[in-house]
N, C-alpha and C. Protein backbone atom coordinates (compact mmCIF):
# COMPACT_ATOMS: atom_id res chain seq x y z
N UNK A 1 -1.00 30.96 -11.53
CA UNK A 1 -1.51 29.63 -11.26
C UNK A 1 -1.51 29.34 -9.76
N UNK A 2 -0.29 29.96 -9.24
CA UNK A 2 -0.13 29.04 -7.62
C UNK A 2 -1.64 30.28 -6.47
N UNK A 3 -1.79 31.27 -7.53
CA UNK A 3 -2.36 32.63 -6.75
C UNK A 3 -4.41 31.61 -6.77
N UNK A 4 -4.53 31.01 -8.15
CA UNK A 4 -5.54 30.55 -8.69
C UNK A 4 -5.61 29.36 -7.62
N UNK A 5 -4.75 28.23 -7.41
CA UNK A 5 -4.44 27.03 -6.25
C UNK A 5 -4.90 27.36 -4.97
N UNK A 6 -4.70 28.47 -4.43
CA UNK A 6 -4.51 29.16 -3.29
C UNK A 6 -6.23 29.57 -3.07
N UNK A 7 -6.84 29.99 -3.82
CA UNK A 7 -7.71 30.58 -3.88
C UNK A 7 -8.55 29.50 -4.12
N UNK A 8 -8.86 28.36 -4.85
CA UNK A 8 -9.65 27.07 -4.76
C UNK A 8 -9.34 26.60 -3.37
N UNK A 9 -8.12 26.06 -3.35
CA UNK A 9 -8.22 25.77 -1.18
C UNK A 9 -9.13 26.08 -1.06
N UNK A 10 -9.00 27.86 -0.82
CA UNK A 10 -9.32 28.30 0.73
C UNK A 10 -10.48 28.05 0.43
N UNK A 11 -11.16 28.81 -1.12
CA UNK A 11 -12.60 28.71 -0.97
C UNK A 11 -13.53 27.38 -0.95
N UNK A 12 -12.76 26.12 -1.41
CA UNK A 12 -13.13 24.84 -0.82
C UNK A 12 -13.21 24.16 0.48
N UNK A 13 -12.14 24.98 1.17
CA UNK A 13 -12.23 24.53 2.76
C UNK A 13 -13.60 25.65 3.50
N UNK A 14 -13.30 26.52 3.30
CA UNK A 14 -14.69 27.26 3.95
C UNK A 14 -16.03 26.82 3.48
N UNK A 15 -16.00 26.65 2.16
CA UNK A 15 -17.72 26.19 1.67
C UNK A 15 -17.56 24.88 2.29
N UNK A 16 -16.74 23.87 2.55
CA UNK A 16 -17.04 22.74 3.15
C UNK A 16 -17.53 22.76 4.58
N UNK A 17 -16.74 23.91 5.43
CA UNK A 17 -17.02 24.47 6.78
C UNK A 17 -18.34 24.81 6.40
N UNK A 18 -18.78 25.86 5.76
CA UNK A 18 -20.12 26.52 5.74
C UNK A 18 -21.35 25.57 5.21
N UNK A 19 -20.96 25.06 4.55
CA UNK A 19 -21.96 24.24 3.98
C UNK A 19 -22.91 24.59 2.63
N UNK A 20 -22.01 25.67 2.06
CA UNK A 20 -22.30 26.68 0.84
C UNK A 20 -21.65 25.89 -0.42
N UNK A 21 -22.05 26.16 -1.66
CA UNK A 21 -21.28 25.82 -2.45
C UNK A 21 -20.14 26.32 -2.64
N UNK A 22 -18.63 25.88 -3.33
CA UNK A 22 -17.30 27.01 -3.44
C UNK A 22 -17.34 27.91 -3.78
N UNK A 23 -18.49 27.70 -5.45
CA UNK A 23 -18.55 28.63 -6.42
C UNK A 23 -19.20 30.09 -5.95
N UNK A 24 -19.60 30.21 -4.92
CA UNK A 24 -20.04 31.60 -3.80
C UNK A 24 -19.23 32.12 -3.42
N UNK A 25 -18.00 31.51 -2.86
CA UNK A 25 -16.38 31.78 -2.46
C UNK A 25 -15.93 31.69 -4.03
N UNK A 26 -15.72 31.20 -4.81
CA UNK A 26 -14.26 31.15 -5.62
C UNK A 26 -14.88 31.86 -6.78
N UNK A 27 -15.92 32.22 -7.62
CA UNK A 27 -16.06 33.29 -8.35
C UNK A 27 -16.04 34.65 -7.95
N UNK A 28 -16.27 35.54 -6.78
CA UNK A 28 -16.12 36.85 -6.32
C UNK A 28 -14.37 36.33 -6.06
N UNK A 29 -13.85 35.31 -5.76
CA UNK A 29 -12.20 35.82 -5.30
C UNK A 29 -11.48 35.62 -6.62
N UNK A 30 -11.75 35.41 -7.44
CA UNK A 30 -10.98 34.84 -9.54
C UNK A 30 -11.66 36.19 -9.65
N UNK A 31 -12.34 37.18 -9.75
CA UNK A 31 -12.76 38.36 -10.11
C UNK A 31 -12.17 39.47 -9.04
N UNK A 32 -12.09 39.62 -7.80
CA UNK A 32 -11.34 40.64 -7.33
C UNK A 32 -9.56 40.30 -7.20
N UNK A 33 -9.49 39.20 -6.81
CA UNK A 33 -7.81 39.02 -7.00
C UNK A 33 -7.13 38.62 -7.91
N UNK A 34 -8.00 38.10 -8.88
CA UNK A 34 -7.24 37.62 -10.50
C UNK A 34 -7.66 38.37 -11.34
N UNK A 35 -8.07 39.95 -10.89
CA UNK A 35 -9.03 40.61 -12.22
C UNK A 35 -9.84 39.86 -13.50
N UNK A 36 -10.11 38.73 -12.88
CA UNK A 36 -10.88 37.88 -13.94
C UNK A 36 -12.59 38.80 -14.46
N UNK A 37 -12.55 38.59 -15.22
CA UNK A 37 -14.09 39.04 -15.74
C UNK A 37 -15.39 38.29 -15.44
N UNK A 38 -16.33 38.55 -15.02
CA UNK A 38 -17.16 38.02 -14.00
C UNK A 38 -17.59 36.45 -15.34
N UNK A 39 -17.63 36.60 -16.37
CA UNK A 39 -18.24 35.37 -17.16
C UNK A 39 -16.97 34.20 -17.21
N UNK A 40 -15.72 34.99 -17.05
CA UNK A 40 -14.68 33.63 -16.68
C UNK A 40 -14.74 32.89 -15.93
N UNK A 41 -14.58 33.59 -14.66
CA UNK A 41 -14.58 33.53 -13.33
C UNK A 41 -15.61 32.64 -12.98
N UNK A 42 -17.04 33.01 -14.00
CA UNK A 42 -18.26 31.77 -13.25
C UNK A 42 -18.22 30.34 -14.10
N UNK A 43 -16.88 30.65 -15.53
CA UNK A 43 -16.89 29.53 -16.10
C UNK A 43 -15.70 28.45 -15.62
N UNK A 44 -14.75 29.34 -15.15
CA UNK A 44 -14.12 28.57 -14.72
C UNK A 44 -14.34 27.48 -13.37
N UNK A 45 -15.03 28.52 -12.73
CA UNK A 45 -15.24 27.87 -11.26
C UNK A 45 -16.66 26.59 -11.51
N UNK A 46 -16.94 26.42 -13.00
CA UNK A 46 -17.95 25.25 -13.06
C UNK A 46 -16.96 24.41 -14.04
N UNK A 47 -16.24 24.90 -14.39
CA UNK A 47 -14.91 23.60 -15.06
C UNK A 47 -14.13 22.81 -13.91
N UNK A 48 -14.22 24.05 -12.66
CA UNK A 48 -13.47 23.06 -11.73
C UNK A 48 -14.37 22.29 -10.83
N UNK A 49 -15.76 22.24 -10.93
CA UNK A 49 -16.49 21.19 -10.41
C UNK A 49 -16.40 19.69 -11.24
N UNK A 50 -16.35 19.75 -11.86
CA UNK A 50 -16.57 18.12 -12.82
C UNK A 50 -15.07 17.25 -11.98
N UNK A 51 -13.86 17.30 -12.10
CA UNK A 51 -13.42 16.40 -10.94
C UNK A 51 -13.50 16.29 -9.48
N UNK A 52 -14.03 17.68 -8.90
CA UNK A 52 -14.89 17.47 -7.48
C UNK A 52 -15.94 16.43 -7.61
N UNK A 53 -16.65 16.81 -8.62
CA UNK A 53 -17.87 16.13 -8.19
C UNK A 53 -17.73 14.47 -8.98
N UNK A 54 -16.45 14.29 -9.69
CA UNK A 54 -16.52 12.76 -10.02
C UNK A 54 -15.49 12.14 -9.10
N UNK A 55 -14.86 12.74 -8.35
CA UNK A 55 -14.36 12.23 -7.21
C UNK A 55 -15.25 12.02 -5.62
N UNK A 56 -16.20 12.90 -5.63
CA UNK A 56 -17.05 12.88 -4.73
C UNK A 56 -18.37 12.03 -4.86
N UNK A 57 -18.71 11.31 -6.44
CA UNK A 57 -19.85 10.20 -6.62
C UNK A 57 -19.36 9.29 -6.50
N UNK A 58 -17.71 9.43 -6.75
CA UNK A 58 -16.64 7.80 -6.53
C UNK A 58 -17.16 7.35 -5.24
N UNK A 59 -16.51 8.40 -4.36
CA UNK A 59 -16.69 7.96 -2.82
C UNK A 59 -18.04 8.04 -2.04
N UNK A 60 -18.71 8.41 -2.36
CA UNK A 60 -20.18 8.33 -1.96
C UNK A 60 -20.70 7.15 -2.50
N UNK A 61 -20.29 6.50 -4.04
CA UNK A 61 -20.92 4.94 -4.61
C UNK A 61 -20.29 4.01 -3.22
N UNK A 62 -19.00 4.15 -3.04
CA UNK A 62 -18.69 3.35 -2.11
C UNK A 62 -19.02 3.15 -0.76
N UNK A 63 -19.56 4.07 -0.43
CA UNK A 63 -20.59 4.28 0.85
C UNK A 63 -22.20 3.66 0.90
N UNK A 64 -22.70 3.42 -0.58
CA UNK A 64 -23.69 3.11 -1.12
C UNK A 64 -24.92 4.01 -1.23
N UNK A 65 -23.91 5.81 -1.14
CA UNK A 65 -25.12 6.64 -1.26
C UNK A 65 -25.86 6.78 -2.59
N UNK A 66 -24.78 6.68 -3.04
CA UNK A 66 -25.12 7.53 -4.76
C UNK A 66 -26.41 5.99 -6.04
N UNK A 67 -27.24 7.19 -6.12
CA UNK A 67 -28.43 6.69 -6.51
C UNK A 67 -27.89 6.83 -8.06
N UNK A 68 -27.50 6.14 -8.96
CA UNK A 68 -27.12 6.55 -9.97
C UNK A 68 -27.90 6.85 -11.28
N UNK A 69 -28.91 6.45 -11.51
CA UNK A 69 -29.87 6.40 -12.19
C UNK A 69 -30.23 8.11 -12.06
N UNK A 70 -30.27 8.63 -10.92
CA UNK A 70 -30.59 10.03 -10.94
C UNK A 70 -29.57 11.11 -10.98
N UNK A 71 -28.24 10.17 -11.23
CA UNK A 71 -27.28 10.91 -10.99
C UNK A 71 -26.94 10.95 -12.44
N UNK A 72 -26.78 10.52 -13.00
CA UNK A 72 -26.83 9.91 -14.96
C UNK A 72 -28.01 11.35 -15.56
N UNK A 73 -29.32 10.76 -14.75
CA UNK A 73 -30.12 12.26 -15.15
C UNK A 73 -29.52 13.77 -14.88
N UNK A 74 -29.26 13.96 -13.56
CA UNK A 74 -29.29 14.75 -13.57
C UNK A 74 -27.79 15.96 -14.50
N UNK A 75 -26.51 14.34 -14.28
CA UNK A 75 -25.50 15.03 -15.26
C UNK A 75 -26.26 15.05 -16.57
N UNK A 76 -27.05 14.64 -17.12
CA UNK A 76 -27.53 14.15 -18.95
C UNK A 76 -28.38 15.47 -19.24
N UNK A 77 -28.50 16.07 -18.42
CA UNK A 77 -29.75 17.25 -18.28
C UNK A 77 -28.53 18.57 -18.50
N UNK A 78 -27.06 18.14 -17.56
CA UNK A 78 -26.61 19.76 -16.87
C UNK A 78 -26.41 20.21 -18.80
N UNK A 79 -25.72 19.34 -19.25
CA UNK A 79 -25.08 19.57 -20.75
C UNK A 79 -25.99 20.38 -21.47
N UNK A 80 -27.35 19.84 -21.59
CA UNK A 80 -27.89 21.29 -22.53
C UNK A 80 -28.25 22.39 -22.07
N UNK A 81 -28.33 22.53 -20.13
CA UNK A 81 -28.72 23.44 -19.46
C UNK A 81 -27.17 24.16 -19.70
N UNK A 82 -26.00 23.63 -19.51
CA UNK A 82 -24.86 24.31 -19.45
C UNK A 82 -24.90 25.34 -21.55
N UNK A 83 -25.38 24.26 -22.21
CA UNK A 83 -25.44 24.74 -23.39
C UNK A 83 -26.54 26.11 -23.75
N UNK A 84 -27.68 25.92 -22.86
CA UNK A 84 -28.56 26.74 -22.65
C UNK A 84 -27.95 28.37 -21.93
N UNK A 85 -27.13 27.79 -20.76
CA UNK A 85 -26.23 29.22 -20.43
C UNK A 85 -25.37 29.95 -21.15
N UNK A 86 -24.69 29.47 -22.06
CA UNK A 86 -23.33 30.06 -22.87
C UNK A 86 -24.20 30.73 -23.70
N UNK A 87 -25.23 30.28 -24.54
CA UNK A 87 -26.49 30.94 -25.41
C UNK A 87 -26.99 32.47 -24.60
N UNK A 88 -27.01 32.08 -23.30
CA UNK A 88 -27.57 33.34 -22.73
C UNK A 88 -26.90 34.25 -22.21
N UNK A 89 -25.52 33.89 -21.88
CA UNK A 89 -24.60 34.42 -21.27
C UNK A 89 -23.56 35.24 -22.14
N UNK A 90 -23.66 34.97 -23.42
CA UNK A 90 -23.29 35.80 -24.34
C UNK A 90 -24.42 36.91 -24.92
N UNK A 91 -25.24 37.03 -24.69
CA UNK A 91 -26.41 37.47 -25.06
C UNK A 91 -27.03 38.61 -23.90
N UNK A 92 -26.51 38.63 -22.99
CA UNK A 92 -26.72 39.33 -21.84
C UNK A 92 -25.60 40.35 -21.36
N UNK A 93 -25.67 41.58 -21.17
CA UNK A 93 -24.98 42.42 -21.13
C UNK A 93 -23.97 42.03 -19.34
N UNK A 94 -22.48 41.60 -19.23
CA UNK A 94 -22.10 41.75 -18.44
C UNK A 94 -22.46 41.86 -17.02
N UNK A 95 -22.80 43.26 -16.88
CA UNK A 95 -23.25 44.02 -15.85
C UNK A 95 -24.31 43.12 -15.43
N UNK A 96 -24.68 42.54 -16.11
CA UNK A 96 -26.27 42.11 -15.29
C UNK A 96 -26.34 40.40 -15.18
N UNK A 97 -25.13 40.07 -15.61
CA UNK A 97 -24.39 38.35 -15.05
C UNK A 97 -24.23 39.13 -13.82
N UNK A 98 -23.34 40.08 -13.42
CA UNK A 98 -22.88 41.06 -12.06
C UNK A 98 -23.99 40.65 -11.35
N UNK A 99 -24.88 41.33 -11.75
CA UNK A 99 -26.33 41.93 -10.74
C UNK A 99 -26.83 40.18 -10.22
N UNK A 100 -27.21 39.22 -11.23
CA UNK A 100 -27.70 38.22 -11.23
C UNK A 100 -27.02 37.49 -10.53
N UNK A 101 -25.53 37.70 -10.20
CA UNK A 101 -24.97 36.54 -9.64
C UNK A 101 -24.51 37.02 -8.06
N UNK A 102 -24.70 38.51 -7.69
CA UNK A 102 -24.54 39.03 -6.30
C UNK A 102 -26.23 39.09 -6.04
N UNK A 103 -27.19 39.00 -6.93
CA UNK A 103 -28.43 38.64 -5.85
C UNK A 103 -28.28 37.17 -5.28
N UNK A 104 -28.19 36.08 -6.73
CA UNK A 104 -27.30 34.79 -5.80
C UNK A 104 -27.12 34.61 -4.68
N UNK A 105 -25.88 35.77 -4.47
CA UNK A 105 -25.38 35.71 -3.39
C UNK A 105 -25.77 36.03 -2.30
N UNK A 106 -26.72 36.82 -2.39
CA UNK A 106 -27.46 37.52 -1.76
C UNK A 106 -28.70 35.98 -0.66
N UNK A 107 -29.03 35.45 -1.95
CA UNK A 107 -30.04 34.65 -1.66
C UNK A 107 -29.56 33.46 -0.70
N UNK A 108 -28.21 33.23 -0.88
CA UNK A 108 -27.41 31.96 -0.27
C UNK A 108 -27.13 32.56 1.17
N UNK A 109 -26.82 33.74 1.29
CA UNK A 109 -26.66 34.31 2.42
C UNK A 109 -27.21 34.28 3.39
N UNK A 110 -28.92 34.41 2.80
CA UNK A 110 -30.28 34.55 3.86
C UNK A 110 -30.35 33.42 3.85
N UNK A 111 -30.10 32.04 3.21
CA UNK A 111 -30.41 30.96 3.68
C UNK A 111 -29.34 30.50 4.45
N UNK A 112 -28.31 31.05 4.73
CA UNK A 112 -27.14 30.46 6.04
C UNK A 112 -28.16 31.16 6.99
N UNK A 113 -28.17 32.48 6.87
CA UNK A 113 -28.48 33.13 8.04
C UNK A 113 -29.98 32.13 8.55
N UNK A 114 -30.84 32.10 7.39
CA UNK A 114 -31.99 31.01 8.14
C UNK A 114 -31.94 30.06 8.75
N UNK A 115 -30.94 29.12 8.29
CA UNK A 115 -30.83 27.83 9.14
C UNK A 115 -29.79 27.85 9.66
């Protein structure tokens, strides 16, 4: 647990530095240092967004960013898209969540490097 703590930090303080999402940092580090299996690892690291991100619409309503009407959509949408993944993600051989989620990475990369 404290190895799992350690490893949200860091990869939350750098994607905040970088301007990347965590889940780029904290699924490759729950898979090489927690021998997690790459479909945990990407489930867990989207279980630990839902109090990021309802702590982060808190404080953004209070700023008067948060448009909520689109924010209602766009959570009302993630649920069957999230339901839509587990359907596919069991259905898809491992190896190629692997492949699919280091081109990802791949793709997030060239867009630091772009801008």
């Amino acid at each position: 647990m404290i190895e799992a703590a350690l490893i949200g930090v860091v990869a939350g303080m750098a994607a905040g530095l970088l301007g990347i999402g965590g889940g780029a940092l904290f699924v490759p580090a729950l898979v090489i240092f927690l021998d997690l299996p790459q479909v945990e690892a990407e489930a867990t690291s989207l279980l630990a967004i839902i109090p990021v991100a309802l702590v982060g619409a808190a404080r953004q309503h209070r700023y008067g960013n948060l448009r909520l009407r689109d924010g209602l959509l766009v959570g009302g949408l993630a649920v069957p898209g999230a339901l839509a993944g587990v359907v596919t993600v069991n259905a898809v051989p491992e190896r190629a969540i692997e492949i699919g989620f280091a081109g990802l990475l791949l793709f997030v990369a060239a867009q630091l490097v772009r801008t």
